[in-house]
Protein backbone atom coordinates (compact mmCIF):
# COMPACT_ATOMS: atom_id res chain seq x y z
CA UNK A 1 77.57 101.96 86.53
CA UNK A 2 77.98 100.98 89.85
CA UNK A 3 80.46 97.65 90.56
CA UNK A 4 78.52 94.10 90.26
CA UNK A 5 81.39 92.70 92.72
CA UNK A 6 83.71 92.81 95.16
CA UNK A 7 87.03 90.73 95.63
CA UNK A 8 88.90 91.46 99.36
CA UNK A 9 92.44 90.85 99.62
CA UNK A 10 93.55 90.02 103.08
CA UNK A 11 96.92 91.09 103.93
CA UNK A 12 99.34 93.53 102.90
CA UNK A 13 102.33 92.01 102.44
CA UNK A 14 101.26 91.35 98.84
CA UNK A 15 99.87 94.43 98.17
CA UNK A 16 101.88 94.82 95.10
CA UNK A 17 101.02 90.63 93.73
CA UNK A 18 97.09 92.35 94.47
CA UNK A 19 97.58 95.21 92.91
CA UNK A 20 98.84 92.99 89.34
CA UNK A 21 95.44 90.57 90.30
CA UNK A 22 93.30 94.09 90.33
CA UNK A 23 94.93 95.07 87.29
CA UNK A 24 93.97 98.79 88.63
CA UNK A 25 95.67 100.95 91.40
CA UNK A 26 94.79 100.04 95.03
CA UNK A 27 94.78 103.54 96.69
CA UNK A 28 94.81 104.26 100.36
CA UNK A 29 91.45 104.71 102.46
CA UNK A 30 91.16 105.31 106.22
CA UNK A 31 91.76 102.14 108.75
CA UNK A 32 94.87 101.41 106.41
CA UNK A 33 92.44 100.03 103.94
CA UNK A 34 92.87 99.72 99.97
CA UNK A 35 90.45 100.33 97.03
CA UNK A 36 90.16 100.36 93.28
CA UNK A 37 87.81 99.65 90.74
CA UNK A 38 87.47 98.60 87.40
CA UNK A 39 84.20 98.55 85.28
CA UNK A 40 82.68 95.77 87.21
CA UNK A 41 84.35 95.07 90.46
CA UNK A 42 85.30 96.60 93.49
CA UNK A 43 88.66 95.66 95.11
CA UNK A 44 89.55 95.81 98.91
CA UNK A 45 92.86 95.27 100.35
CA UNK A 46 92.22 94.63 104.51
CA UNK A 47 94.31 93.19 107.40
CA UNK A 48 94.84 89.62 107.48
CA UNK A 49 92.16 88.16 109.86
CA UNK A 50 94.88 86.36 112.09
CA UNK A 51 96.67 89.63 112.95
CA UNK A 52 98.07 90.48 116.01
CA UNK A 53 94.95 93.37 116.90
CA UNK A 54 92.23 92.78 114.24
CA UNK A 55 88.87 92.85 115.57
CA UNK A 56 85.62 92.36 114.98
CA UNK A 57 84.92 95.56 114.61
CA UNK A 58 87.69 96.36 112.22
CA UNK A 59 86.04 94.01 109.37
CA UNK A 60 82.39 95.86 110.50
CA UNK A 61 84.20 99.00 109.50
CA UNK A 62 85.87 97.59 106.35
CA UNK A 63 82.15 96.06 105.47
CA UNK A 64 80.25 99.94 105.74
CA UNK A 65 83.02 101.31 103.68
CA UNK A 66 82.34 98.51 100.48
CA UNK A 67 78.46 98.94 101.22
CA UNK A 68 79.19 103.13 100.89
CA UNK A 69 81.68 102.59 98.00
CA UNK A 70 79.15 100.18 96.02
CA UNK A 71 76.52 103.19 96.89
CA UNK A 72 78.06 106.08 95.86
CA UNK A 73 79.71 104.71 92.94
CA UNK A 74 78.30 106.27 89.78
């Protein structure tokens, strides 16, 4: 069953307060982004928008690898 949502965290200095939100682990992916799942939803962990260095196309990135994760997800 493939996720019916997605909830993105911004930030990672409360990766850990997330994590206890998720209520699943939030594991690794490239571009220091974090994922996990639960029967319904997908959860993202990103950079905070107002970072020193995020751009655009950072969040483009983040945005193919939720549209590939909601794909491939059995």
């Amino acid at each position: 069953m493939a996720a019916a949502g997605v909830v993105v965290f911004y930030g990672f200095s409360y990766r850990s307060y997330w994590q206890e939100v998720a209520g699943v682990d939030l594991l690794p992916e490239s571009d220091g982004v974090y994922t996990g799942y639960n029967d319904s939803t997908l959860f993202v962990i990103t950079r905070h928008p107002v970072d020193r260095g995020v751009t655009n196309d950072y969040f483009q990135q983040v945005g193919r690898l939720i549209r590939g994760a909601l794909t491939n997800q059995p």
